[in-house]
PDB file of N, CA and C in Angstrom:
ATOM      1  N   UNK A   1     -22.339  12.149 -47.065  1.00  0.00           N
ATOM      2  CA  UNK A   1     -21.662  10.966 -46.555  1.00  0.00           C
ATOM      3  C   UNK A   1     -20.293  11.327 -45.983  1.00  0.00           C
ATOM      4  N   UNK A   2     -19.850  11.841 -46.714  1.00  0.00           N
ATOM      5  CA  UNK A   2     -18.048  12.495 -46.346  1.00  0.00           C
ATOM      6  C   UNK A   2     -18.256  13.087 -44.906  1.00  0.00           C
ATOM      7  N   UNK A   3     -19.274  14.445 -44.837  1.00  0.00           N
ATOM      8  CA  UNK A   3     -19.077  15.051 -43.593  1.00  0.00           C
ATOM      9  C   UNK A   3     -19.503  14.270 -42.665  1.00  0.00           C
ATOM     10  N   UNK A   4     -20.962  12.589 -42.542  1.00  0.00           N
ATOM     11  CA  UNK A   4     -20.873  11.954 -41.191  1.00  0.00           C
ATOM     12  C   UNK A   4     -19.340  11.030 -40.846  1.00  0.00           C
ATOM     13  N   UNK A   5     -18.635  10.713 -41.962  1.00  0.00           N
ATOM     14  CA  UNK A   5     -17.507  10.222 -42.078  1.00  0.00           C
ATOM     15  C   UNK A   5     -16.606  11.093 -40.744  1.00  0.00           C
ATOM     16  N   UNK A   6     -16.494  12.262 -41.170  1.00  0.00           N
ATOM     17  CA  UNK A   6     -15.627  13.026 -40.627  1.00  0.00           C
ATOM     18  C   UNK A   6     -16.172  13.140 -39.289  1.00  0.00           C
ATOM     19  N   UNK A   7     -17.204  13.862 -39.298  1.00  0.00           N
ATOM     20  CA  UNK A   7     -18.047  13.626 -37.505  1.00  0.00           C
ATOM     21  C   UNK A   7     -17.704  12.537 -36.707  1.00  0.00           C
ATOM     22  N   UNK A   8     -17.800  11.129 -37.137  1.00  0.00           N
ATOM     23  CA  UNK A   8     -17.459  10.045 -37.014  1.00  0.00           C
ATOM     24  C   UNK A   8     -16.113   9.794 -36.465  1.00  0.00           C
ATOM     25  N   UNK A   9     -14.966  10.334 -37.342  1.00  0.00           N
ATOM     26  CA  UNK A   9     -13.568  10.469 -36.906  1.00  0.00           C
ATOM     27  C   UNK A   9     -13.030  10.885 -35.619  1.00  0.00           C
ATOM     28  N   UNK A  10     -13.925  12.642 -35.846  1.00  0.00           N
ATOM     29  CA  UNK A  10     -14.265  13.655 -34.405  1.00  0.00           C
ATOM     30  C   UNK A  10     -14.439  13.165 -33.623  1.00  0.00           C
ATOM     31  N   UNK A  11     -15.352  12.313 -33.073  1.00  0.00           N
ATOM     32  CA  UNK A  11     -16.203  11.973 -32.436  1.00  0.00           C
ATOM     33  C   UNK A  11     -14.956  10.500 -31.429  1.00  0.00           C
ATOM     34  N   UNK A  12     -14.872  10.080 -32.580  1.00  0.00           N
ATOM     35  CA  UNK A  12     -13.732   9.087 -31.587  1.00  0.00           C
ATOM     36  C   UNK A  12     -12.330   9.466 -31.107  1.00  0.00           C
ATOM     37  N   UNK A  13     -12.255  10.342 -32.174  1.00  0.00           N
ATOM     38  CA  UNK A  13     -10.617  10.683 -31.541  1.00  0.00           C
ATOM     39  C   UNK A  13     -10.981  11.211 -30.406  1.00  0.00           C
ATOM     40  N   UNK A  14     -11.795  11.985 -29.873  1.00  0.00           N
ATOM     41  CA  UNK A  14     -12.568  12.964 -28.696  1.00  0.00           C
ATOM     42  C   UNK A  14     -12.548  11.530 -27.832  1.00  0.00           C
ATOM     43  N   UNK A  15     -13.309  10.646 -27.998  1.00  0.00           N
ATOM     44  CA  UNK A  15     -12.704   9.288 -27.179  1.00  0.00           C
ATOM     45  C   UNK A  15     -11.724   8.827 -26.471  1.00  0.00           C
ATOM     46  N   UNK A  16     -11.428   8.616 -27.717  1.00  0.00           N
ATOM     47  CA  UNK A  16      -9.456   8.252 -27.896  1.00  0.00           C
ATOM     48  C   UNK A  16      -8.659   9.034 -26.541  1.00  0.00           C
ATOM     49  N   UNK A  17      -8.998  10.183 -26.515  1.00  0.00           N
ATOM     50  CA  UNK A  17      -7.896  11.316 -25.881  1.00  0.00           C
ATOM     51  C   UNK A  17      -8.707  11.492 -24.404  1.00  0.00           C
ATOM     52  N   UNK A  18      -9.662  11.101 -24.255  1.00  0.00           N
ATOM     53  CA  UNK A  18     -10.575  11.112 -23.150  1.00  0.00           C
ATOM     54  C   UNK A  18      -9.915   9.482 -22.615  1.00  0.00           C
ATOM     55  N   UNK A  19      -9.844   8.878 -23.096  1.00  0.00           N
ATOM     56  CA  UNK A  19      -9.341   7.429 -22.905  1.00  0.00           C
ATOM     57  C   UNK A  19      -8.169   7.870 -22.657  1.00  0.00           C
ATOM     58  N   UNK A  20      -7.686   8.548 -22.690  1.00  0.00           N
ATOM     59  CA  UNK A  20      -6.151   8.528 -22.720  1.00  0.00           C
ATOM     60  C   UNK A  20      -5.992   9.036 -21.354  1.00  0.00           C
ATOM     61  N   UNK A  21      -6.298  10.126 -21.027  1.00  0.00           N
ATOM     62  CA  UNK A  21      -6.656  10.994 -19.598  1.00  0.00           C
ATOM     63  C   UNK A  21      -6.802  10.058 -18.915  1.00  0.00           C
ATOM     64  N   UNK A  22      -7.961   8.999 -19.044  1.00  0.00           N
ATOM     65  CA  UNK A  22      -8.684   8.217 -17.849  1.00  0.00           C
ATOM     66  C   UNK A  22      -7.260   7.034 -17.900  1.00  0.00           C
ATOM     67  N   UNK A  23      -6.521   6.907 -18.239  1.00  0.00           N
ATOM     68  CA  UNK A  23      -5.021   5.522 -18.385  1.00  0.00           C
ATOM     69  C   UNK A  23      -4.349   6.414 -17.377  1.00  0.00           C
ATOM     70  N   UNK A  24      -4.387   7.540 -17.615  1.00  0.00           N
ATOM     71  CA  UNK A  24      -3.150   8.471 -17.462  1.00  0.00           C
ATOM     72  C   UNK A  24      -2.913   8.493 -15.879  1.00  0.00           C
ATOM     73  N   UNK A  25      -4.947   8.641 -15.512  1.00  0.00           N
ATOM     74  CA  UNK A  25      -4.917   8.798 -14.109  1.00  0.00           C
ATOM     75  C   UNK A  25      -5.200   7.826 -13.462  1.00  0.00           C
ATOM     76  N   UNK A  26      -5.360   6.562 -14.093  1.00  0.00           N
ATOM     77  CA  UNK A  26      -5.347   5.507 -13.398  1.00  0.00           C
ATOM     78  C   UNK A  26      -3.857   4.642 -12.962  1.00  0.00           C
ATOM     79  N   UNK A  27      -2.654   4.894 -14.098  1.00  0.00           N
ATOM     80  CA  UNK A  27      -1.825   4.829 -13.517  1.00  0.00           C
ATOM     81  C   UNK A  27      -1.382   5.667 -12.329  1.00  0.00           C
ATOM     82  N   UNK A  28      -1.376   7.087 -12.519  1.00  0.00           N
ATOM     83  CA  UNK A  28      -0.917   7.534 -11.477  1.00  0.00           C
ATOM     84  C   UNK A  28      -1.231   7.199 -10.073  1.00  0.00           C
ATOM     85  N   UNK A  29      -2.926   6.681 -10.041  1.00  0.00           N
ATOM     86  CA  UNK A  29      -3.542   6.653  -8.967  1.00  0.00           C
ATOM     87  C   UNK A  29      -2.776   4.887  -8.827  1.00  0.00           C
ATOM     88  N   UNK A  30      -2.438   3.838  -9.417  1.00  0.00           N
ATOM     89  CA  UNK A  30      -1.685   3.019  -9.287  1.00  0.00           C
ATOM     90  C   UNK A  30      -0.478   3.432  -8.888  1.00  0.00           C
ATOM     91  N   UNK A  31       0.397   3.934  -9.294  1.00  0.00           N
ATOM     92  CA  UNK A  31       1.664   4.422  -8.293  1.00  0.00           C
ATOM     93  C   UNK A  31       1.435   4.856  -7.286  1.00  0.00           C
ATOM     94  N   UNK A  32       0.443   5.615  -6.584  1.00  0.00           N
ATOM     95  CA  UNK A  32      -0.229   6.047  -5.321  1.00  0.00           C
ATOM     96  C   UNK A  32      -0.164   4.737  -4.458  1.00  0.00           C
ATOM     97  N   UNK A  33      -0.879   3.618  -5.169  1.00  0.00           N
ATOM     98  CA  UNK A  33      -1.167   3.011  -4.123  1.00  0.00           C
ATOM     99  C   UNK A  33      -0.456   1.791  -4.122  1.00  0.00           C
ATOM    100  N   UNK A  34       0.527   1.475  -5.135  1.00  0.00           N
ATOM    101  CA  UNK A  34       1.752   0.666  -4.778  1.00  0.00           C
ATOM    102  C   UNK A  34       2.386   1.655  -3.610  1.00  0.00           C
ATOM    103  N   UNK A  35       3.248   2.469  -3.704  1.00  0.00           N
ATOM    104  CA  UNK A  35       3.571   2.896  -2.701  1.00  0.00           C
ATOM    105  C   UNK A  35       3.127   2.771  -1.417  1.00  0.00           C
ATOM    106  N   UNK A  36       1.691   3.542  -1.227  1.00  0.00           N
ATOM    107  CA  UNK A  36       0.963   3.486   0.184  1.00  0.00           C
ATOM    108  C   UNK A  36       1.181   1.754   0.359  1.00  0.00           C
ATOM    109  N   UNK A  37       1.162   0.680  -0.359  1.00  0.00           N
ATOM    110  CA  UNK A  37       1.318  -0.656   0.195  1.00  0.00           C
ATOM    111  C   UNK A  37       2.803  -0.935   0.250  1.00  0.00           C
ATOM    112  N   UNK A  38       3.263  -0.374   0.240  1.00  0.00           N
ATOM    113  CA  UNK A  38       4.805  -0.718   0.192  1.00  0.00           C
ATOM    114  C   UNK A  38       5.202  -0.083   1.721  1.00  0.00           C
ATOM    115  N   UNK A  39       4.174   1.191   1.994  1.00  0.00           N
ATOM    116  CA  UNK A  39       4.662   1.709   3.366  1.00  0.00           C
ATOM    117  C   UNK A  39       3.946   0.850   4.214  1.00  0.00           C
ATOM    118  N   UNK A  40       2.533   0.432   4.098  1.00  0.00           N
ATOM    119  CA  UNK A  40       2.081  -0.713   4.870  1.00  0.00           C
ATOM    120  C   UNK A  40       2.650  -1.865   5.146  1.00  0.00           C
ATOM    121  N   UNK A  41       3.337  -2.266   3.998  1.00  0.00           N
ATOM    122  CA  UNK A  41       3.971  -3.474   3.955  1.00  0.00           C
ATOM    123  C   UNK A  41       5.392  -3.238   5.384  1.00  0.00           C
ATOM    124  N   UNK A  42       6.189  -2.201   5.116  1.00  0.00           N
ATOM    125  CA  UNK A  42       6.906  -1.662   5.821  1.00  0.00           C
ATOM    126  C   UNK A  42       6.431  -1.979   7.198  1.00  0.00           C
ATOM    127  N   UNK A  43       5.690  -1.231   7.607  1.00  0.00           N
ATOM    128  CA  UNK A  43       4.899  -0.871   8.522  1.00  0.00           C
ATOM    129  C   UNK A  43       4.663  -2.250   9.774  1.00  0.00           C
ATOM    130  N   UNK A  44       4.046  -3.324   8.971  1.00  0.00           N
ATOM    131  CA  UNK A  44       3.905  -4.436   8.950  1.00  0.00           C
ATOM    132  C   UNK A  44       5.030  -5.443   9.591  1.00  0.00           C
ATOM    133  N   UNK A  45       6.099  -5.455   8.591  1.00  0.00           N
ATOM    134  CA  UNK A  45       7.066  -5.800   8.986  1.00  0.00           C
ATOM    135  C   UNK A  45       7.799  -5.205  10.199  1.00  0.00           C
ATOM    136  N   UNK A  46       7.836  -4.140  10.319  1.00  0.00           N
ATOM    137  CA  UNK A  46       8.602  -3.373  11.806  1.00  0.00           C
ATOM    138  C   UNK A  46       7.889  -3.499  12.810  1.00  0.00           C
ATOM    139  N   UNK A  47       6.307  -3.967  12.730  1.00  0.00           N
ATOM    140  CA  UNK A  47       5.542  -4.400  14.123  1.00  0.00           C
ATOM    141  C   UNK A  47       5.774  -5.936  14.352  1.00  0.00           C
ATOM    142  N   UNK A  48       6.038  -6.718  12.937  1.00  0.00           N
ATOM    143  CA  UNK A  48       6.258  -8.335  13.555  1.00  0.00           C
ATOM    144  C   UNK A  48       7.416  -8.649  14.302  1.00  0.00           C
ATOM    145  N   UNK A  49       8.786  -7.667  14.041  1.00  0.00           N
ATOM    146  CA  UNK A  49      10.136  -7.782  14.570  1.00  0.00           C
ATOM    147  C   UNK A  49       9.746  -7.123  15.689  1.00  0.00           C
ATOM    148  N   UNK A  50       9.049  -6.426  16.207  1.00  0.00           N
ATOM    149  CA  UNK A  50       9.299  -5.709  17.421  1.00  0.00           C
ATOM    150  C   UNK A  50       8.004  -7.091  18.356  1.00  0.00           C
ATOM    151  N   UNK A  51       7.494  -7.821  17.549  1.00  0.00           N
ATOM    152  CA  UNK A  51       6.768  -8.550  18.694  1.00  0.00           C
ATOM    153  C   UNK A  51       7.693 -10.031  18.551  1.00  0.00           C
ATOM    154  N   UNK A  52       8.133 -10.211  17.289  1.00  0.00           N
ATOM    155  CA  UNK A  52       9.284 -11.235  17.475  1.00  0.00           C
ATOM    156  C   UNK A  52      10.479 -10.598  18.977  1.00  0.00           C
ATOM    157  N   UNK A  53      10.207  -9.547  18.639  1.00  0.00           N
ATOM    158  CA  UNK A  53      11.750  -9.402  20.048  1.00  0.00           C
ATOM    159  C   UNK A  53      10.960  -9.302  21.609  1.00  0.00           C
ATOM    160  N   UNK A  54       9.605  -9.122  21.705  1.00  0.00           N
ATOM    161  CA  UNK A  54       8.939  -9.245  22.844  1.00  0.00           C
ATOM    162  C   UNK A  54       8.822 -10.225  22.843  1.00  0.00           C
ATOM    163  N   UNK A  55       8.729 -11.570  22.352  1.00  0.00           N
ATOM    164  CA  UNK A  55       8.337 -12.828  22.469  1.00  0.00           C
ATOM    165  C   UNK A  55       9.766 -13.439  22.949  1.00  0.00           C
ATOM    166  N   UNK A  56      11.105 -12.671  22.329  1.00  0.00           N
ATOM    167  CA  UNK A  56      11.980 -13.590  22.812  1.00  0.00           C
ATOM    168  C   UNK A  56      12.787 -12.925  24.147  1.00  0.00           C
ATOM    169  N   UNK A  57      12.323 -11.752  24.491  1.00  0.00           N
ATOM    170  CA  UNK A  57      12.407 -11.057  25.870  1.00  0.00           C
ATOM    171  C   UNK A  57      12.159 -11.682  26.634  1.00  0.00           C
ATOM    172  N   UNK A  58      10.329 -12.350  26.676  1.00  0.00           N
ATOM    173  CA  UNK A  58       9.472 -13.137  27.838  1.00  0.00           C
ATOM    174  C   UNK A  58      10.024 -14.201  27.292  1.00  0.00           C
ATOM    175  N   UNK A  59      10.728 -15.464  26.429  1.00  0.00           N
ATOM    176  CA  UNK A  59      11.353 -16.395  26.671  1.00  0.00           C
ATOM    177  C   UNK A  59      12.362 -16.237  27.483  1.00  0.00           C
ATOM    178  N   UNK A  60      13.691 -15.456  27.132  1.00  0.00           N
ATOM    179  CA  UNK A  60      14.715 -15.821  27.681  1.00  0.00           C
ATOM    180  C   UNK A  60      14.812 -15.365  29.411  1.00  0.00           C
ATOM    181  N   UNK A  61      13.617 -14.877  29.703  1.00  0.00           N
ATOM    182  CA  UNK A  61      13.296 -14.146  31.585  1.00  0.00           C
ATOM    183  C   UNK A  61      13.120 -15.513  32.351  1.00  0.00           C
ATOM    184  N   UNK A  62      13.700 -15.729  33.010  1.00  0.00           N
ATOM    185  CA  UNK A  62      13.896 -16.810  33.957  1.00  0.00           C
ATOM    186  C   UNK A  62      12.436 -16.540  34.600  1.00  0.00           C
ATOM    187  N   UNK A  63      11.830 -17.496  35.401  1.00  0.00           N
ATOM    188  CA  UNK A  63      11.130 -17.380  36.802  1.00  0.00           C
ATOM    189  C   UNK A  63      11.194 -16.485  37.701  1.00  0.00           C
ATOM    190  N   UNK A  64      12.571 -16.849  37.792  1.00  0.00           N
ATOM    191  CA  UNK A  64      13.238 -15.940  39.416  1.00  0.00           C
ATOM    192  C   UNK A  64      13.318 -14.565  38.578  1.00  0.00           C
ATOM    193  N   UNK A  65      13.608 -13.936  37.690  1.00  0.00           N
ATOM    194  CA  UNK A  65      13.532 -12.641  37.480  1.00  0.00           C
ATOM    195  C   UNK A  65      11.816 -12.479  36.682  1.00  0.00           C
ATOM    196  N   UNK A  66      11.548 -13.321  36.433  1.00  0.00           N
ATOM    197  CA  UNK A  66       9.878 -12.680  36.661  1.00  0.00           C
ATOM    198  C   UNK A  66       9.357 -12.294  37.920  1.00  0.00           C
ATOM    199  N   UNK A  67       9.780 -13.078  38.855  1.00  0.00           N
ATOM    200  CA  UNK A  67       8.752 -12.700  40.154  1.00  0.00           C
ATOM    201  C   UNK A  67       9.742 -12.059  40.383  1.00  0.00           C
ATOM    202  N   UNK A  68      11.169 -11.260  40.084  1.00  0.00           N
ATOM    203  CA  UNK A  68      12.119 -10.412  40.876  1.00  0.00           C
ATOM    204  C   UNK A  68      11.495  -9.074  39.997  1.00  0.00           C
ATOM    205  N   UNK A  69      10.561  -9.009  39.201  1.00  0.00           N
ATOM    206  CA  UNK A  69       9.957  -7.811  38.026  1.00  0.00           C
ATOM    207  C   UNK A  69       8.894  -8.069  39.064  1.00  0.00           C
ATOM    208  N   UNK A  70       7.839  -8.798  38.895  1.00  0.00           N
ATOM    209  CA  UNK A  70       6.715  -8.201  39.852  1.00  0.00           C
ATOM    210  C   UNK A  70       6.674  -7.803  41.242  1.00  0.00           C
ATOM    211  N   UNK A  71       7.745  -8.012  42.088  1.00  0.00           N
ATOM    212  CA  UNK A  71       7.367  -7.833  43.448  1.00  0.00           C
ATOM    213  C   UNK A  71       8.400  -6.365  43.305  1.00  0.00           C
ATOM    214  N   UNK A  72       8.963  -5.938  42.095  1.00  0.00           N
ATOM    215  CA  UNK A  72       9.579  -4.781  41.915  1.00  0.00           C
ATOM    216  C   UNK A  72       8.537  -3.235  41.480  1.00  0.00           C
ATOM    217  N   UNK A  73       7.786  -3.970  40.848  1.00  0.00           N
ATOM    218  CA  UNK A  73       6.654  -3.399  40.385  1.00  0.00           C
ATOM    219  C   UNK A  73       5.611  -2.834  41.571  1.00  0.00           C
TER     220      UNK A  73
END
């Protein structure tokens, strides 16, 4: 009885520490990919300001310097 006791013990702590590995690398692989979304997020944001500033380019262009851009073109 004692030694399946002990097998028993073995047997989970071997678990335990296998469990522990698999936390270990699942955080890490979580810091991986907060980051990678944090550069997306980035990313994201520096393409909406650059089409926010094209949008207010083609607002503030008069008529007369639109057709003074195409017949320049």
């Amino acid at each position: 009885m004692r030694a399946q006791i002990e097998n028993r013990i073995e047997s989970l702590r071997a678990e335990y520490r296998a469990a522990e590995e698999m936390l270990a690398d699942l955080e890490g692989r979580q810091a991986n990919l907060k980051i990678t979304m944090t550069r997306i997020s980035g990313a994201i944001q520096v393409l909406e300001e650059l089409l926010q500033e094209n949008n207010s380019d083609a607002e503030t262009t008069t008529p007369a310097e639109s057709a003074e851009t195409k017949v320049a073109a």
